[in-house]
PDB file of N, CA and C in Angstrom:
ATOM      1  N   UNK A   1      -0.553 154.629  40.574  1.00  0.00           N
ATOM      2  CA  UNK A   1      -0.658 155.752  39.656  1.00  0.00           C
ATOM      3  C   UNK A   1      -0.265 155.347  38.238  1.00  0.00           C
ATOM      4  N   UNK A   2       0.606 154.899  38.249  1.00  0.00           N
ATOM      5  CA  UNK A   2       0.984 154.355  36.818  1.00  0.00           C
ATOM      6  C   UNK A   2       0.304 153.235  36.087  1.00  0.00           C
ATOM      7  N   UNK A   3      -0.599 152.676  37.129  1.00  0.00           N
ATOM      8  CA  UNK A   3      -1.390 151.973  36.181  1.00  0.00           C
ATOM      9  C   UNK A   3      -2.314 152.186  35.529  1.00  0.00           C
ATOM     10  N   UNK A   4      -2.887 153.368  36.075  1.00  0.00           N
ATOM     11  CA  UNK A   4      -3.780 154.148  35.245  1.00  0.00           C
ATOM     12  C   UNK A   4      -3.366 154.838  33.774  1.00  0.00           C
ATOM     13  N   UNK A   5      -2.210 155.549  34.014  1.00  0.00           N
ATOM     14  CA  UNK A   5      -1.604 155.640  32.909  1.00  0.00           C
ATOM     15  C   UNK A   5      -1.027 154.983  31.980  1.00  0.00           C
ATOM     16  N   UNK A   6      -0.952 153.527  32.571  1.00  0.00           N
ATOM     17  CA  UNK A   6      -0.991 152.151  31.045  1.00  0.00           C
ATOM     18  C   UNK A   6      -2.526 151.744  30.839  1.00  0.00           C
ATOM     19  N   UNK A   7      -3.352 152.657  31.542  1.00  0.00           N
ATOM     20  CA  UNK A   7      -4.918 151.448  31.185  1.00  0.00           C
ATOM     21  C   UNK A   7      -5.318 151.468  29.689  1.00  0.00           C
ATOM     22  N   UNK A   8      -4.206 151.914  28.840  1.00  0.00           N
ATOM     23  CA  UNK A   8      -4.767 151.961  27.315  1.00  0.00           C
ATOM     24  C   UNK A   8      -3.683 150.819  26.770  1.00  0.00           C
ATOM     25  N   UNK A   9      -2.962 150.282  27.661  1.00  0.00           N
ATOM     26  CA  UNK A   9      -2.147 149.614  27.625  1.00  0.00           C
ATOM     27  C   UNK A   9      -2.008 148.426  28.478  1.00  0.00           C
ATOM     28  N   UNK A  10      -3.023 147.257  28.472  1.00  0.00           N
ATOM     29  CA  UNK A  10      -3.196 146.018  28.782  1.00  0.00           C
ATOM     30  C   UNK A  10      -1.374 145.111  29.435  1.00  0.00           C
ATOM     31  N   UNK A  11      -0.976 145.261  28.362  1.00  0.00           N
ATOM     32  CA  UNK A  11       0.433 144.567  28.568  1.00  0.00           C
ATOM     33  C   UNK A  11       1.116 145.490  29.696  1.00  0.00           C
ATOM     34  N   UNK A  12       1.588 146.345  29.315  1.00  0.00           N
ATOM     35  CA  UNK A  12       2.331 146.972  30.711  1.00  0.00           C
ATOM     36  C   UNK A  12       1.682 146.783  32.051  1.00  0.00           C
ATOM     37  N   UNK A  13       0.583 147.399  31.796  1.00  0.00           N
ATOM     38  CA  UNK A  13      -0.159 147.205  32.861  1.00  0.00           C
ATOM     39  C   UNK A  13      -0.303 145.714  33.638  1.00  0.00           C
ATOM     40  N   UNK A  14      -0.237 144.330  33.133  1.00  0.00           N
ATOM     41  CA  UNK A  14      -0.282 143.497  33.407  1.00  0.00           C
ATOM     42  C   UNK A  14       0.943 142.818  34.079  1.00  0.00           C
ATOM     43  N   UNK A  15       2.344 143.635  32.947  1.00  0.00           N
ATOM     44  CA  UNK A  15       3.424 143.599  34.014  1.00  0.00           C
ATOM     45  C   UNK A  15       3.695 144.591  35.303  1.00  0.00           C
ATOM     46  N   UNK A  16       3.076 145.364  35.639  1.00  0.00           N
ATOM     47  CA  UNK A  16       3.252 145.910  36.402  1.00  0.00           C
ATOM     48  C   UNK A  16       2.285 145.882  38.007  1.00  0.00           C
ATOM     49  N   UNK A  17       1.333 145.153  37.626  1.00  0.00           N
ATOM     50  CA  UNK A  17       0.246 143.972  38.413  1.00  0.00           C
ATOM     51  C   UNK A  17       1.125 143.200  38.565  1.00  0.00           C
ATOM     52  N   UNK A  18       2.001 141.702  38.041  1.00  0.00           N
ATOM     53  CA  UNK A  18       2.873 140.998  38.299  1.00  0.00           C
ATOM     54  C   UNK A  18       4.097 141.308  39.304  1.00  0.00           C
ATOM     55  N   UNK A  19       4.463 142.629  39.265  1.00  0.00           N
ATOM     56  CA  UNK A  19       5.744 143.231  39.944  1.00  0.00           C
ATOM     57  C   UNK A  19       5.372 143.332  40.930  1.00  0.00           C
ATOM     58  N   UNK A  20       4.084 144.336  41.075  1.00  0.00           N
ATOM     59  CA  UNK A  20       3.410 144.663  42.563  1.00  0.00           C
ATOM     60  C   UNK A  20       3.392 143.290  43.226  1.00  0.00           C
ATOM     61  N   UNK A  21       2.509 142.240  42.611  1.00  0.00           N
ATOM     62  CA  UNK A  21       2.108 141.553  43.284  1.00  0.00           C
ATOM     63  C   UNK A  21       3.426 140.381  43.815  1.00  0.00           C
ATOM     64  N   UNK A  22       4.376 140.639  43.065  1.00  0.00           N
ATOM     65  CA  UNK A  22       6.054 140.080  43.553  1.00  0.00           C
ATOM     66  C   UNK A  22       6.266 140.317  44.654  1.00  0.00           C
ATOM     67  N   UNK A  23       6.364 141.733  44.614  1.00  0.00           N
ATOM     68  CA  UNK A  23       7.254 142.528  46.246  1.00  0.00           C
ATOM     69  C   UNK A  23       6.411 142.742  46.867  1.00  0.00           C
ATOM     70  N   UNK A  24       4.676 142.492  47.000  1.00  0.00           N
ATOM     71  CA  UNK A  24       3.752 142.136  48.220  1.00  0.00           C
ATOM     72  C   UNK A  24       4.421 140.529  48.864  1.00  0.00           C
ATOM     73  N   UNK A  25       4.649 139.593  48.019  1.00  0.00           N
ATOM     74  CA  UNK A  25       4.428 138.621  48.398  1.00  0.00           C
ATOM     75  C   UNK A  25       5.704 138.373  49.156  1.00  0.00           C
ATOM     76  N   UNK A  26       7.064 139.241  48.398  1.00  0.00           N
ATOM     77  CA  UNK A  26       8.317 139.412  49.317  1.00  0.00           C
ATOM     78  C   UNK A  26       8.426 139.748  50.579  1.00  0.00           C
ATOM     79  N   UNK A  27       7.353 140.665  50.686  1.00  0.00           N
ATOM     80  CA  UNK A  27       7.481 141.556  51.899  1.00  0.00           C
ATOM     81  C   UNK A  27       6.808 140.769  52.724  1.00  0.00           C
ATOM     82  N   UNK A  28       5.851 139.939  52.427  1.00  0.00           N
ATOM     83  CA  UNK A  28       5.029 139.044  53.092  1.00  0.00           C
ATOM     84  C   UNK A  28       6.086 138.237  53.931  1.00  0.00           C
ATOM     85  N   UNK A  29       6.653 137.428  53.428  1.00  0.00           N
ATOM     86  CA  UNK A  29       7.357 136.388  53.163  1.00  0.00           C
ATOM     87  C   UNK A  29       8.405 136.701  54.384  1.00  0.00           C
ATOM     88  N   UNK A  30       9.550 138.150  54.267  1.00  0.00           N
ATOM     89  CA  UNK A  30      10.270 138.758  55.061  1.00  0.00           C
ATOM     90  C   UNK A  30       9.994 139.041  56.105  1.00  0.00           C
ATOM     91  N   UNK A  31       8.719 139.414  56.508  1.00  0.00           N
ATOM     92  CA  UNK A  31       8.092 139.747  57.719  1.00  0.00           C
ATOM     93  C   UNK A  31       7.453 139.136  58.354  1.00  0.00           C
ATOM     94  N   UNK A  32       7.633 137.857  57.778  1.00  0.00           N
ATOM     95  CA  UNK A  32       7.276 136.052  58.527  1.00  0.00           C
ATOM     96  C   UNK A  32       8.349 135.515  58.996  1.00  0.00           C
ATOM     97  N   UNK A  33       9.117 135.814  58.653  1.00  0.00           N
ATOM     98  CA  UNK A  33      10.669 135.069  58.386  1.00  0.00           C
ATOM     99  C   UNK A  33      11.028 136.071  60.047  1.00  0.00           C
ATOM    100  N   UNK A  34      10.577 137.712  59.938  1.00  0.00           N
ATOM    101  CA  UNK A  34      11.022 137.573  61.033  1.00  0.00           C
ATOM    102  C   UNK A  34       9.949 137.622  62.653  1.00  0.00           C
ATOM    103  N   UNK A  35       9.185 137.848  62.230  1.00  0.00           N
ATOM    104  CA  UNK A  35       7.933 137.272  62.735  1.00  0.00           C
ATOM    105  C   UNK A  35       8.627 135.755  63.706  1.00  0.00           C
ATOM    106  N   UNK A  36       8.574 134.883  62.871  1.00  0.00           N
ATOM    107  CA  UNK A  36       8.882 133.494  63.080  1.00  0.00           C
ATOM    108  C   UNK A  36      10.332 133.654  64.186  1.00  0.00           C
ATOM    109  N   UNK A  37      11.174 134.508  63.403  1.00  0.00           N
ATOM    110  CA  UNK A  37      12.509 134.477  64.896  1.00  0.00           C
ATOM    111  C   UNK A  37      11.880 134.833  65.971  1.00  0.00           C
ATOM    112  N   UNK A  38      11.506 135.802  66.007  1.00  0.00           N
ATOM    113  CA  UNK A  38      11.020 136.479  67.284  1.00  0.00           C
ATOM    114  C   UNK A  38      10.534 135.527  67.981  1.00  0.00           C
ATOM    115  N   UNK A  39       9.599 135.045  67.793  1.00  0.00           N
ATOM    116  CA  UNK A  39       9.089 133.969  68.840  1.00  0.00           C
ATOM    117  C   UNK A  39      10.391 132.829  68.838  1.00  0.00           C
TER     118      UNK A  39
END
């Protein structure tokens, strides 16, 4: 939602693409980690 509301605004918007795409890759990462114990 909020990125729509920076789309007149390149820069925010670009940090806020960067953030998302942070705590996807965290969550990724965490849920391998326990993924991986389990077995």
């Amino acid at each position: 939602m909020a990125l729509f509301h920076w789309a007149d605004e390149p820069f925010f918007a670009f940090l806020y693409f960067i953030f998302y795409y942070i705590n996807i890759l965290l969550l990724i990462n965490l849920y391998l980690k326990k993924y991986k114990n389990i077995k």
